[in-house]
PDB file of N, CA and C in Angstrom:
ATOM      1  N   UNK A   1       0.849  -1.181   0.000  1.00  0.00           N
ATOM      2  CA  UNK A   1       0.000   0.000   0.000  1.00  0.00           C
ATOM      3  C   UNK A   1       0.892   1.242   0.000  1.00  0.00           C
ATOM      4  N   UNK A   2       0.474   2.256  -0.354  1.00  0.00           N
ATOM      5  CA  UNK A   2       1.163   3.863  -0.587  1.00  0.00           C
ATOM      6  C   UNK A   2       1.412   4.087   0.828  1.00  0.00           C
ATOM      7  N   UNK A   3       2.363   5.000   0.763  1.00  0.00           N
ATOM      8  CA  UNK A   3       3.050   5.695   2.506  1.00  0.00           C
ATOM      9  C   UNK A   3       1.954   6.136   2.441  1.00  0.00           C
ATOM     10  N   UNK A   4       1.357   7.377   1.661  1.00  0.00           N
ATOM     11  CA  UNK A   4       0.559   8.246   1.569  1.00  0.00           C
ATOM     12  C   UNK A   4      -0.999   8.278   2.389  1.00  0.00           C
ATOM     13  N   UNK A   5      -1.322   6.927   2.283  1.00  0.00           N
ATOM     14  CA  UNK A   5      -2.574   6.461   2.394  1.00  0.00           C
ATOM     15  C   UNK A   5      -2.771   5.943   3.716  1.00  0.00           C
ATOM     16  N   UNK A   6      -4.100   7.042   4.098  1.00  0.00           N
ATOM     17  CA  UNK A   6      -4.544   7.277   5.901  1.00  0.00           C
ATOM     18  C   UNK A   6      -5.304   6.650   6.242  1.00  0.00           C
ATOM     19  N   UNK A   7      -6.431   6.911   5.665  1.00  0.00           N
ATOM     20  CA  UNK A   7      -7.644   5.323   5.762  1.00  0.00           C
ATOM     21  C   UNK A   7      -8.499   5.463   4.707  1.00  0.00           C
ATOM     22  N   UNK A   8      -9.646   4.755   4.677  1.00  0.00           N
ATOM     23  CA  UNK A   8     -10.992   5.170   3.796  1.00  0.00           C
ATOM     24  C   UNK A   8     -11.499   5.788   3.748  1.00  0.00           C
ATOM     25  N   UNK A   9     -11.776   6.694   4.134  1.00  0.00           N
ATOM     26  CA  UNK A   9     -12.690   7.717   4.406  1.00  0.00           C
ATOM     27  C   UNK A   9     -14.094   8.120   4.611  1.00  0.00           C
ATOM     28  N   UNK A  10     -14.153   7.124   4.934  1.00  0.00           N
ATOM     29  CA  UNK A  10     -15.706   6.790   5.283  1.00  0.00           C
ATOM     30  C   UNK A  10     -16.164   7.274   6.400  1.00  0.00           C
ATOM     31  N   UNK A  11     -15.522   7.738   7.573  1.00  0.00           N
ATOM     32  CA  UNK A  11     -15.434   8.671   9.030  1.00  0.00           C
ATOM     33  C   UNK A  11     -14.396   9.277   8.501  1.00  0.00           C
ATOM     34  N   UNK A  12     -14.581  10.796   8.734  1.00  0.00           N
ATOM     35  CA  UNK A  12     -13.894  12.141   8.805  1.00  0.00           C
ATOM     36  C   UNK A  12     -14.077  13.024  10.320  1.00  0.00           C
ATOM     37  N   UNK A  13     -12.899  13.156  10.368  1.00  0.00           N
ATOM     38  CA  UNK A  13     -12.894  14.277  11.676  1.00  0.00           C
ATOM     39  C   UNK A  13     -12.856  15.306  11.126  1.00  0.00           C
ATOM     40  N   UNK A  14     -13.775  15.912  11.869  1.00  0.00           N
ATOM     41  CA  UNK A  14     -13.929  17.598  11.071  1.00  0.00           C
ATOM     42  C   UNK A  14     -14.380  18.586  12.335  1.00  0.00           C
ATOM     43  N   UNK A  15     -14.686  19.652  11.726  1.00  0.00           N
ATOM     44  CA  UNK A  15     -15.034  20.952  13.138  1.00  0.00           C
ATOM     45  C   UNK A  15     -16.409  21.083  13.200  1.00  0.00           C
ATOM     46  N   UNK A  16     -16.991  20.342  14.069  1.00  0.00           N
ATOM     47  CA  UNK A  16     -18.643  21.059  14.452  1.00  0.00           C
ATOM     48  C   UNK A  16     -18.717  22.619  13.978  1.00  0.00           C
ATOM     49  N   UNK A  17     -19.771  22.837  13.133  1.00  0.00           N
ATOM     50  CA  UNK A  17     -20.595  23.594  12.336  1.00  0.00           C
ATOM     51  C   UNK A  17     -21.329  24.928  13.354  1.00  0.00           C
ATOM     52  N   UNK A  18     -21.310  26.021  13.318  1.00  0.00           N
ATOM     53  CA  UNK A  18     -22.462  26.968  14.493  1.00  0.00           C
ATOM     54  C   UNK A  18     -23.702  25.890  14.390  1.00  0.00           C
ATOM     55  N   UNK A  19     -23.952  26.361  15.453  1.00  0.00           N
ATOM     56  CA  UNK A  19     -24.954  25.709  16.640  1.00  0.00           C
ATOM     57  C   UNK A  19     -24.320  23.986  17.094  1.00  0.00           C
ATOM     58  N   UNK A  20     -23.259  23.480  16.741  1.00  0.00           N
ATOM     59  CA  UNK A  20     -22.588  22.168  17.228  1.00  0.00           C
ATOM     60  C   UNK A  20     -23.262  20.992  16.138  1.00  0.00           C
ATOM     61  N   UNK A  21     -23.419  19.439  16.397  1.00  0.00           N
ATOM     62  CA  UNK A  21     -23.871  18.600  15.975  1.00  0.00           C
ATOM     63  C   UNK A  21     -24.681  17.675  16.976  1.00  0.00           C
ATOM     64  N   UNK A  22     -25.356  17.068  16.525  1.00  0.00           N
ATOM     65  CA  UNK A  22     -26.348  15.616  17.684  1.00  0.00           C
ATOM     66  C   UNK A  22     -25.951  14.716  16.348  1.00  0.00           C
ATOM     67  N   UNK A  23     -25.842  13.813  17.406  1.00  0.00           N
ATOM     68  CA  UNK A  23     -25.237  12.291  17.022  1.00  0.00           C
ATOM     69  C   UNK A  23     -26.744  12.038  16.010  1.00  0.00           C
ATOM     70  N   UNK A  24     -26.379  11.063  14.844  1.00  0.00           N
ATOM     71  CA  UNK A  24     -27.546  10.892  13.638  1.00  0.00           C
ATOM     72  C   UNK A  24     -27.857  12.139  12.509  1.00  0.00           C
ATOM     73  N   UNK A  25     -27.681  13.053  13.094  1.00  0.00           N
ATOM     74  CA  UNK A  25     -27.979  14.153  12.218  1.00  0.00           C
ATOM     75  C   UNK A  25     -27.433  15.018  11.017  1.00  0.00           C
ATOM     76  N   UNK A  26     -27.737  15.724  10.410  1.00  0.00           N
ATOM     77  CA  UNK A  26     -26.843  15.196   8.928  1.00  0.00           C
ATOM     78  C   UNK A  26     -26.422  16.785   9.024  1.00  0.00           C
ATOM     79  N   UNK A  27     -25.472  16.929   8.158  1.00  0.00           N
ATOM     80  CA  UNK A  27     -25.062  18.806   8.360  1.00  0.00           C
ATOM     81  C   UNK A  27     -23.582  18.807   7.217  1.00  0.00           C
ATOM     82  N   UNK A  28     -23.597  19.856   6.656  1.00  0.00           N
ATOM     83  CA  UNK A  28     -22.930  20.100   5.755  1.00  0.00           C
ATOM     84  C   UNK A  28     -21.637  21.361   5.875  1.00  0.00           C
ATOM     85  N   UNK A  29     -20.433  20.664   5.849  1.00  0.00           N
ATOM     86  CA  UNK A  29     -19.420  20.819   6.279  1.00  0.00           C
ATOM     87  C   UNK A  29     -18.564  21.546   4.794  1.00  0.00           C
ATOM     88  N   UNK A  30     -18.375  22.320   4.614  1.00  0.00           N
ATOM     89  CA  UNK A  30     -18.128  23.466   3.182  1.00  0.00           C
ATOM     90  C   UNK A  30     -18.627  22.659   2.365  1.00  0.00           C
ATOM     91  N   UNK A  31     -18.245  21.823   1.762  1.00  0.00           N
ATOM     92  CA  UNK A  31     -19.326  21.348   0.507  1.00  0.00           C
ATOM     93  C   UNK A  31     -19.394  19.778   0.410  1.00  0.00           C
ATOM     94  N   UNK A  32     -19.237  19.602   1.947  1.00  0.00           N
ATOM     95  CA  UNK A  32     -18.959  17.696   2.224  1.00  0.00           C
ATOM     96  C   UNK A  32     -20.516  17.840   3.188  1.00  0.00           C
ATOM     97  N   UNK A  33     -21.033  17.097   2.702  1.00  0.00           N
ATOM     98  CA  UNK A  33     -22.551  16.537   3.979  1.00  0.00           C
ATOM     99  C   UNK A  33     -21.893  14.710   4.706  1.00  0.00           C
ATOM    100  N   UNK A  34     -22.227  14.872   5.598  1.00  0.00           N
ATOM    101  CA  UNK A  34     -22.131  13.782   6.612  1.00  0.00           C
ATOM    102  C   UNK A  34     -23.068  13.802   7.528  1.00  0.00           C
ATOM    103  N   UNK A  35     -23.254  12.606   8.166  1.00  0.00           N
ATOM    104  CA  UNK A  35     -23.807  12.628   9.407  1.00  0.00           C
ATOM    105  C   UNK A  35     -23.373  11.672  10.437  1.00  0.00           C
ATOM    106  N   UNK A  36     -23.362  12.896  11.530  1.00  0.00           N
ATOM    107  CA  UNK A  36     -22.707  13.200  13.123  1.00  0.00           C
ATOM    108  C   UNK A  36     -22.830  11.982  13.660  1.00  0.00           C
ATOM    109  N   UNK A  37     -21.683  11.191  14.335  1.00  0.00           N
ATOM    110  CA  UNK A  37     -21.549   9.821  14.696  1.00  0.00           C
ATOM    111  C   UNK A  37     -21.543  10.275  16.304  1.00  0.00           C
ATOM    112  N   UNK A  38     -21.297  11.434  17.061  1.00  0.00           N
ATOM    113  CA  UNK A  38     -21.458  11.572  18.003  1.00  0.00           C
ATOM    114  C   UNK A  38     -22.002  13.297  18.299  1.00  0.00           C
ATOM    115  N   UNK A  39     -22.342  13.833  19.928  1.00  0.00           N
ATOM    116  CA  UNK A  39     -22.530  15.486  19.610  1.00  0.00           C
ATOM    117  C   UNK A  39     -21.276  15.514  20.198  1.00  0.00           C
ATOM    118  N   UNK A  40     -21.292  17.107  19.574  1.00  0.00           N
ATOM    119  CA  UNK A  40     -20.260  18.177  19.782  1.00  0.00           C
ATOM    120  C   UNK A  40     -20.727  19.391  19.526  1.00  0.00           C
ATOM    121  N   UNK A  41     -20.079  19.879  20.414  1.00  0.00           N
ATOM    122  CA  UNK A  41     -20.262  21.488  20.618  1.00  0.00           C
ATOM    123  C   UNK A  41     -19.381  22.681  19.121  1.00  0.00           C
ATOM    124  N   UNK A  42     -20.150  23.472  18.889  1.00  0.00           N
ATOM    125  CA  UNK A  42     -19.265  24.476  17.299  1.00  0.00           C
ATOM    126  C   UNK A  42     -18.047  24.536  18.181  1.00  0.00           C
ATOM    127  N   UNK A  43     -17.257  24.521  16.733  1.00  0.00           N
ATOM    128  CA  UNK A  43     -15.635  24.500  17.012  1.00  0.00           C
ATOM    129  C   UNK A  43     -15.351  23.409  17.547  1.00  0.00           C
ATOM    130  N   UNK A  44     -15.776  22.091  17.965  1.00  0.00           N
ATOM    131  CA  UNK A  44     -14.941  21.002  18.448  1.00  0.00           C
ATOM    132  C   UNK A  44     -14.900  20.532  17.255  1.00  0.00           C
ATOM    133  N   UNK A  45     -13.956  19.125  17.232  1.00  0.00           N
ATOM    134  CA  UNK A  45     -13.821  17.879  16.308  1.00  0.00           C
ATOM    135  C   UNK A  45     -15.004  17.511  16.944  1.00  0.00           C
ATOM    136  N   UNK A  46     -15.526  16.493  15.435  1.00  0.00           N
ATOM    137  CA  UNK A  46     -16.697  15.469  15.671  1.00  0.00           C
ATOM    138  C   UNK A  46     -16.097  14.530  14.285  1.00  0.00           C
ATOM    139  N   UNK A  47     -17.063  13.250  14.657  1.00  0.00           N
ATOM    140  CA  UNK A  47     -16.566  12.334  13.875  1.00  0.00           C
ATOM    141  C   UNK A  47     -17.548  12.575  12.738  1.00  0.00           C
ATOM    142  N   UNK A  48     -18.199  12.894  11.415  1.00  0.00           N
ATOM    143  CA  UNK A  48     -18.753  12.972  10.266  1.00  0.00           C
ATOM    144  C   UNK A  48     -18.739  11.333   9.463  1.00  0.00           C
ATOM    145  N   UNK A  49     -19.563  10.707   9.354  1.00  0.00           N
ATOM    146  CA  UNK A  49     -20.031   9.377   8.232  1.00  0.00           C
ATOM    147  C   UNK A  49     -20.232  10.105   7.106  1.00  0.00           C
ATOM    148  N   UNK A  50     -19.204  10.348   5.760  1.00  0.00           N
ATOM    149  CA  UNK A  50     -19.422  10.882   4.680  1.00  0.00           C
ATOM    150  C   UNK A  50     -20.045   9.849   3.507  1.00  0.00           C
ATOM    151  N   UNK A  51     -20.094   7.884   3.945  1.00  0.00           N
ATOM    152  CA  UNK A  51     -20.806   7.582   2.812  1.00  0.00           C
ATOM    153  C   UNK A  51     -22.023   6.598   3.565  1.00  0.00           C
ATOM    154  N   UNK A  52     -22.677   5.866   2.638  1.00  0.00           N
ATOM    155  CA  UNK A  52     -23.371   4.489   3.140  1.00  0.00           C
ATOM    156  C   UNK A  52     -25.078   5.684   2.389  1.00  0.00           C
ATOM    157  N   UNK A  53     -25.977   4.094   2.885  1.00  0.00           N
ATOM    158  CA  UNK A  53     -27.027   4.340   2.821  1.00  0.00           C
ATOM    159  C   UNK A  53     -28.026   5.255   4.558  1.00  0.00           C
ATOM    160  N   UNK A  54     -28.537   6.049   4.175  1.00  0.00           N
ATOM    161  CA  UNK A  54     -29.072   6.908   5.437  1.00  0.00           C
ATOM    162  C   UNK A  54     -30.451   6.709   5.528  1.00  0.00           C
ATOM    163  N   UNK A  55     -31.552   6.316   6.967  1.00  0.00           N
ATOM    164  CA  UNK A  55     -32.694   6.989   6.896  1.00  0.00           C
ATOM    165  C   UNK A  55     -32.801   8.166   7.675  1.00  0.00           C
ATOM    166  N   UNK A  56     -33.296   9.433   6.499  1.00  0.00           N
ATOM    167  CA  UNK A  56     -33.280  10.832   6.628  1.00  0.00           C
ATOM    168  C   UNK A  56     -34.837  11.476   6.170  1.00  0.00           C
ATOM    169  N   UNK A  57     -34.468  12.476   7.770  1.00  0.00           N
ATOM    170  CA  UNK A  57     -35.755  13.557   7.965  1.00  0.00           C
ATOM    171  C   UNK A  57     -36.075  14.009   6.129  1.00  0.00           C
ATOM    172  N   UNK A  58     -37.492  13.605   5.693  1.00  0.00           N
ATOM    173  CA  UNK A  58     -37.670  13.976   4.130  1.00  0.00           C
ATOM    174  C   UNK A  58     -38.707  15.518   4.593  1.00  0.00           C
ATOM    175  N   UNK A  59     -38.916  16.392   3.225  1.00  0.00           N
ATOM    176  CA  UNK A  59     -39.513  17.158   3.260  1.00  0.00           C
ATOM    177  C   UNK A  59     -41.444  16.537   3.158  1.00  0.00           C
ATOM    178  N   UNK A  60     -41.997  17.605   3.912  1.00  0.00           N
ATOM    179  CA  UNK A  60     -43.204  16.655   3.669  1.00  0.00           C
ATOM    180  C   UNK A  60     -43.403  17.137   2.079  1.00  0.00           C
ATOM    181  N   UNK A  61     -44.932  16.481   2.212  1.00  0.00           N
ATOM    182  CA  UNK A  61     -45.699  16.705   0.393  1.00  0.00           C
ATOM    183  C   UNK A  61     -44.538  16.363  -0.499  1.00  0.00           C
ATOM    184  N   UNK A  62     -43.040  15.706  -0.543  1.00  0.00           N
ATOM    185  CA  UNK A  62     -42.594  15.682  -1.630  1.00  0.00           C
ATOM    186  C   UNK A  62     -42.207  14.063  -1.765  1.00  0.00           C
ATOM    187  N   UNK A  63     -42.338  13.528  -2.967  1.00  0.00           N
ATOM    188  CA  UNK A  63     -42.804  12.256  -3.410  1.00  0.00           C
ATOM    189  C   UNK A  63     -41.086  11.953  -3.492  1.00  0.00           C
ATOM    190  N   UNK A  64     -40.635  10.556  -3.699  1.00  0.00           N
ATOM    191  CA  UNK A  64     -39.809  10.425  -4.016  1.00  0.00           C
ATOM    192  C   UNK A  64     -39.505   8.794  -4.955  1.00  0.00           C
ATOM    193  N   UNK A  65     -39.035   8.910  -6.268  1.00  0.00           N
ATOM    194  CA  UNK A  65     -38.713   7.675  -6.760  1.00  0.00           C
ATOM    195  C   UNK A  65     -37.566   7.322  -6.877  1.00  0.00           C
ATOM    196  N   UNK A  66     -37.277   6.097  -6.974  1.00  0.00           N
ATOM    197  CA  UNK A  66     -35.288   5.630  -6.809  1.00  0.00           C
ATOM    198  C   UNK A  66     -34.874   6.062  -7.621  1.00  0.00           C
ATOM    199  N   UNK A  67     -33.597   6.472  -7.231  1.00  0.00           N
ATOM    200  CA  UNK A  67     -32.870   7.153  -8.213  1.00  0.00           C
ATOM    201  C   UNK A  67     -32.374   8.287  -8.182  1.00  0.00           C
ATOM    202  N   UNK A  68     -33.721   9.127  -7.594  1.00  0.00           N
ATOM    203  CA  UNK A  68     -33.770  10.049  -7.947  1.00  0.00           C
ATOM    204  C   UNK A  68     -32.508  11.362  -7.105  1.00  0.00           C
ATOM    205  N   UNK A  69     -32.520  12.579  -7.693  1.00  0.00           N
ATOM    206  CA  UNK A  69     -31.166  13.010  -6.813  1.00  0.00           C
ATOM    207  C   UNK A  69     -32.021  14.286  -5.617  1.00  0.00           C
ATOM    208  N   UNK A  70     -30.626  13.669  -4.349  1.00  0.00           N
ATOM    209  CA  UNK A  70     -31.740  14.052  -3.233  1.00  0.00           C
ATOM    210  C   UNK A  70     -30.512  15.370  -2.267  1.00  0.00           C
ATOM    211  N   UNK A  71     -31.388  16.203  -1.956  1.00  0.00           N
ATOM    212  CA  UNK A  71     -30.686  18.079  -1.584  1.00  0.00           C
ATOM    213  C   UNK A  71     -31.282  18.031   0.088  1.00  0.00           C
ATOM    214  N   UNK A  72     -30.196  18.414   0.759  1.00  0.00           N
ATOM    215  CA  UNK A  72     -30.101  18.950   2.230  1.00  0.00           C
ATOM    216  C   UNK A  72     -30.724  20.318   1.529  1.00  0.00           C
ATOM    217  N   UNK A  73     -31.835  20.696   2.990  1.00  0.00           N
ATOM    218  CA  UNK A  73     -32.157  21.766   2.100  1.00  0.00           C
ATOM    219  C   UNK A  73     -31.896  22.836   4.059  1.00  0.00           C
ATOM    220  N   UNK A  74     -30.993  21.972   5.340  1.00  0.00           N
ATOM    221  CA  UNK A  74     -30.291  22.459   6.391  1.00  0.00           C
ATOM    222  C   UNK A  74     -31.032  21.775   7.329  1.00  0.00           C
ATOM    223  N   UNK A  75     -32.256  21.123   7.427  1.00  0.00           N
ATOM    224  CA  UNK A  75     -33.135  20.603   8.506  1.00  0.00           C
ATOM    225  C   UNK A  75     -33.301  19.027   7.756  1.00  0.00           C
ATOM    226  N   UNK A  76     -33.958  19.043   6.309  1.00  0.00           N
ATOM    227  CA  UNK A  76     -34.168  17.733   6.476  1.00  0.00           C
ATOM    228  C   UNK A  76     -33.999  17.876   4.541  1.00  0.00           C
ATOM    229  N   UNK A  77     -33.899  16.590   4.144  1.00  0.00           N
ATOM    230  CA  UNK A  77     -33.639  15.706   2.843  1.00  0.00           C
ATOM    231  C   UNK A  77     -35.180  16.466   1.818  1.00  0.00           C
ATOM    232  N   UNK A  78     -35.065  16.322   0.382  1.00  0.00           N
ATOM    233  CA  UNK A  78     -35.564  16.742  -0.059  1.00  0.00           C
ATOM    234  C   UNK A  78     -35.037  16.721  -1.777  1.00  0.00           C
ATOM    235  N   UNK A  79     -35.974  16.959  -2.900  1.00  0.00           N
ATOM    236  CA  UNK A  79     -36.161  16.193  -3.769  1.00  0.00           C
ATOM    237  C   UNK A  79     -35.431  18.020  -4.732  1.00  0.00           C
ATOM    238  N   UNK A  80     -35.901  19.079  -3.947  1.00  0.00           N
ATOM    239  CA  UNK A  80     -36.244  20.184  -4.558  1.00  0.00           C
ATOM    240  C   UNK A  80     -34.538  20.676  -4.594  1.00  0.00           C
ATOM    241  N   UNK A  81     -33.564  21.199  -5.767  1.00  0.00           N
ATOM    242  CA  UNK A  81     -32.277  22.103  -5.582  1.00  0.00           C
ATOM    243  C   UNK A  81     -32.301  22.925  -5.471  1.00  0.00           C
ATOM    244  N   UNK A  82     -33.338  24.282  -5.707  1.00  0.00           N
ATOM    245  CA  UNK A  82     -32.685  25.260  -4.985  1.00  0.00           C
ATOM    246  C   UNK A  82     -32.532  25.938  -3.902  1.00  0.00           C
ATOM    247  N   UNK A  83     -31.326  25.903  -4.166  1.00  0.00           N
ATOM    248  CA  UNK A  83     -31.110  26.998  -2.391  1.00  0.00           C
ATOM    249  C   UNK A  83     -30.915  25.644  -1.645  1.00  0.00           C
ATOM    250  N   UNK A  84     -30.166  24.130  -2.036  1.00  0.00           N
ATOM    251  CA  UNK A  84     -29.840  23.385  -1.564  1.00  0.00           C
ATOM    252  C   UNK A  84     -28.626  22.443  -1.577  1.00  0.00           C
ATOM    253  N   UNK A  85     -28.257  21.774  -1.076  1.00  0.00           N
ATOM    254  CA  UNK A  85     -26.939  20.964  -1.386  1.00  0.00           C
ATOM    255  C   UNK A  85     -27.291  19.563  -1.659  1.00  0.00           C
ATOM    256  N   UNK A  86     -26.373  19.051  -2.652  1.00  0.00           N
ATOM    257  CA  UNK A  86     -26.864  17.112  -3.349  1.00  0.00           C
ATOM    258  C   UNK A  86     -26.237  16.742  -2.275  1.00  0.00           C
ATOM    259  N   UNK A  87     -27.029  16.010  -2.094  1.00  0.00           N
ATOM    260  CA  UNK A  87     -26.195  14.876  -1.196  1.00  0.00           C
ATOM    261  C   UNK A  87     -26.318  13.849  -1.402  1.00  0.00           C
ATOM    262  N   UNK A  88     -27.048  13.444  -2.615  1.00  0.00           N
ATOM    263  CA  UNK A  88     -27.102  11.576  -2.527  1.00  0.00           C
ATOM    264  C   UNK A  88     -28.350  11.262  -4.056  1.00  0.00           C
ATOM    265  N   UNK A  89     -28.676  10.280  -3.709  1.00  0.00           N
ATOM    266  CA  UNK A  89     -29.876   9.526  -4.916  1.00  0.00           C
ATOM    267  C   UNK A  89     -30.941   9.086  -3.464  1.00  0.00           C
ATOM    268  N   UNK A  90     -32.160   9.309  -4.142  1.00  0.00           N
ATOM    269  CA  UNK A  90     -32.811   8.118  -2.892  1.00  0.00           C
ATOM    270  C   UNK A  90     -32.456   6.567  -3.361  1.00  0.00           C
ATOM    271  N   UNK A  91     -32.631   5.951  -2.393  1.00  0.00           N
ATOM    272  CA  UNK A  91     -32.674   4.151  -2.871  1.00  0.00           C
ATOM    273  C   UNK A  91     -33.605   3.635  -2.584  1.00  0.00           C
ATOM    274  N   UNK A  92     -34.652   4.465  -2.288  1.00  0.00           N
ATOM    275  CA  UNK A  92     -36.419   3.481  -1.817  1.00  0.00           C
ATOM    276  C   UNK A  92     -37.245   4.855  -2.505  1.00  0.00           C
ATOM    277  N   UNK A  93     -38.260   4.108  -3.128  1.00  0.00           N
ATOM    278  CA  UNK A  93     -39.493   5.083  -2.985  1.00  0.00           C
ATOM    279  C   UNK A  93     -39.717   5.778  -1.700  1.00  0.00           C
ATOM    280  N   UNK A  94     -40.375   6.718  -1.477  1.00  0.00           N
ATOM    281  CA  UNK A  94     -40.883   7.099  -0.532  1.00  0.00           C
ATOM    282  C   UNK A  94     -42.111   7.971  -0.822  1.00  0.00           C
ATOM    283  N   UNK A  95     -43.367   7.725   0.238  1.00  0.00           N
ATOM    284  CA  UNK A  95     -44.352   8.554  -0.466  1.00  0.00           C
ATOM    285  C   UNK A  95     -44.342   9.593   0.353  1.00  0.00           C
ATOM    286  N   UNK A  96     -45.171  11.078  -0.249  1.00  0.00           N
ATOM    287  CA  UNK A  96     -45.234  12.225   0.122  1.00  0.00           C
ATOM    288  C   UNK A  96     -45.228  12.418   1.599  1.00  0.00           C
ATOM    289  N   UNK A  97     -45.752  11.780   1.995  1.00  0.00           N
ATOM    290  CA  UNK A  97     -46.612  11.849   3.402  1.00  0.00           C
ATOM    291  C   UNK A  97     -45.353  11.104   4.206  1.00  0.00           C
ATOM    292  N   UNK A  98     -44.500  10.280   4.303  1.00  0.00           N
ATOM    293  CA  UNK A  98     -43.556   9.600   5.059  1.00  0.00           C
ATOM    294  C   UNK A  98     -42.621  10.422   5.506  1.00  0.00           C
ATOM    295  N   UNK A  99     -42.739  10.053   6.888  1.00  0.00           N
ATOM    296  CA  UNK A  99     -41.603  11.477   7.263  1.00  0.00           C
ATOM    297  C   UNK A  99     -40.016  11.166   7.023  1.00  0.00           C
ATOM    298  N   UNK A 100     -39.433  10.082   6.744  1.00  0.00           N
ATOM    299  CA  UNK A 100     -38.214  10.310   6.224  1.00  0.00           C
ATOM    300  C   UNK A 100     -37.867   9.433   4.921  1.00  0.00           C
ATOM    301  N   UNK A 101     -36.652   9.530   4.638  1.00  0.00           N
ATOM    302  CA  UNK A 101     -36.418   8.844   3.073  1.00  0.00           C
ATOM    303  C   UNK A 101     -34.909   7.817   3.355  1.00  0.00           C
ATOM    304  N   UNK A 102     -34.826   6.795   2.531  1.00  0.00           N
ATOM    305  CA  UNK A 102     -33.542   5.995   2.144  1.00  0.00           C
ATOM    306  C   UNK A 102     -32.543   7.026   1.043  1.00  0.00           C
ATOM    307  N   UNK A 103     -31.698   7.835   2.278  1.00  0.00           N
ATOM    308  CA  UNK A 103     -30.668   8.224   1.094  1.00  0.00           C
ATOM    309  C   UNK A 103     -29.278   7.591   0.719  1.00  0.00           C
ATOM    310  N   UNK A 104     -28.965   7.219  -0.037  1.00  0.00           N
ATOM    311  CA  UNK A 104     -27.394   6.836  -0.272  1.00  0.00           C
ATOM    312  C   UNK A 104     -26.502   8.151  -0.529  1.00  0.00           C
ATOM    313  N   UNK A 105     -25.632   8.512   0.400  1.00  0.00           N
ATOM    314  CA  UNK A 105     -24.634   9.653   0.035  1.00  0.00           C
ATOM    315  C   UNK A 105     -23.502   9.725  -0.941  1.00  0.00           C
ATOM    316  N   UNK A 106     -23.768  10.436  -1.728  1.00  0.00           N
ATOM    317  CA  UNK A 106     -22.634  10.428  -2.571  1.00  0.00           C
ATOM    318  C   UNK A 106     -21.145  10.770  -2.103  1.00  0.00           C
ATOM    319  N   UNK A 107     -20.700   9.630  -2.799  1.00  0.00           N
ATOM    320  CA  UNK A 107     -19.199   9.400  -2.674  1.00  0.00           C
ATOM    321  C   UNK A 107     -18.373  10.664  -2.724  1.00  0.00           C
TER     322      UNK A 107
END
């Protein structure tokens, strides 16, 4: 293996975001989204899960089919881009009314 090479990157240590992190919750770190493997207070290290499949807070009224590409919109998952960040594809249907969705995060 390369000297170079630190791990997978699949957990990132990074700096809690204003207002800190809660463990499960997803939050977007300059233009990386993860979600918080433990809390921390803004300005500490926290550990960030940048890949895998997620179940995530969905927007209500919005439908979702596989595939499809899915935007942090700062509170919860959502189908709609603007004024939002990609973070993934869904991997399950989900109907309007279900309060959260199957996201897979992009790599």
């Amino acid at each position: 293996m390369a000297r170079n090479y630190v791990k997978p990157g699949n957990v990132l240590t990074l700096t809690a975001p204003s207002g800190g992190v809660v463990s499960g919750g997803g939050y977007v770190v300059g233009d990386l989204f993860v979600i918080a493997v433990h809390n921390a207070a803004e300005g500490e290290p926290f550990e960030g899960n940048a890949v895998g499949a997620w179940d995530l807070p969905k927007a209500s009224s919005d439908p979702w089919g596989e595939g499809v590409k899915v935007y942090w919109d700062g509170t919860q998952a959502t189908t709609v881009a603007t004024d939002n960040h990609l973070i993934g594809h869904s991997a399950a249907v989900a109907d309007a009314d279900a309060p959260t969705g199957l996201v897979r995060l992009q790599p």
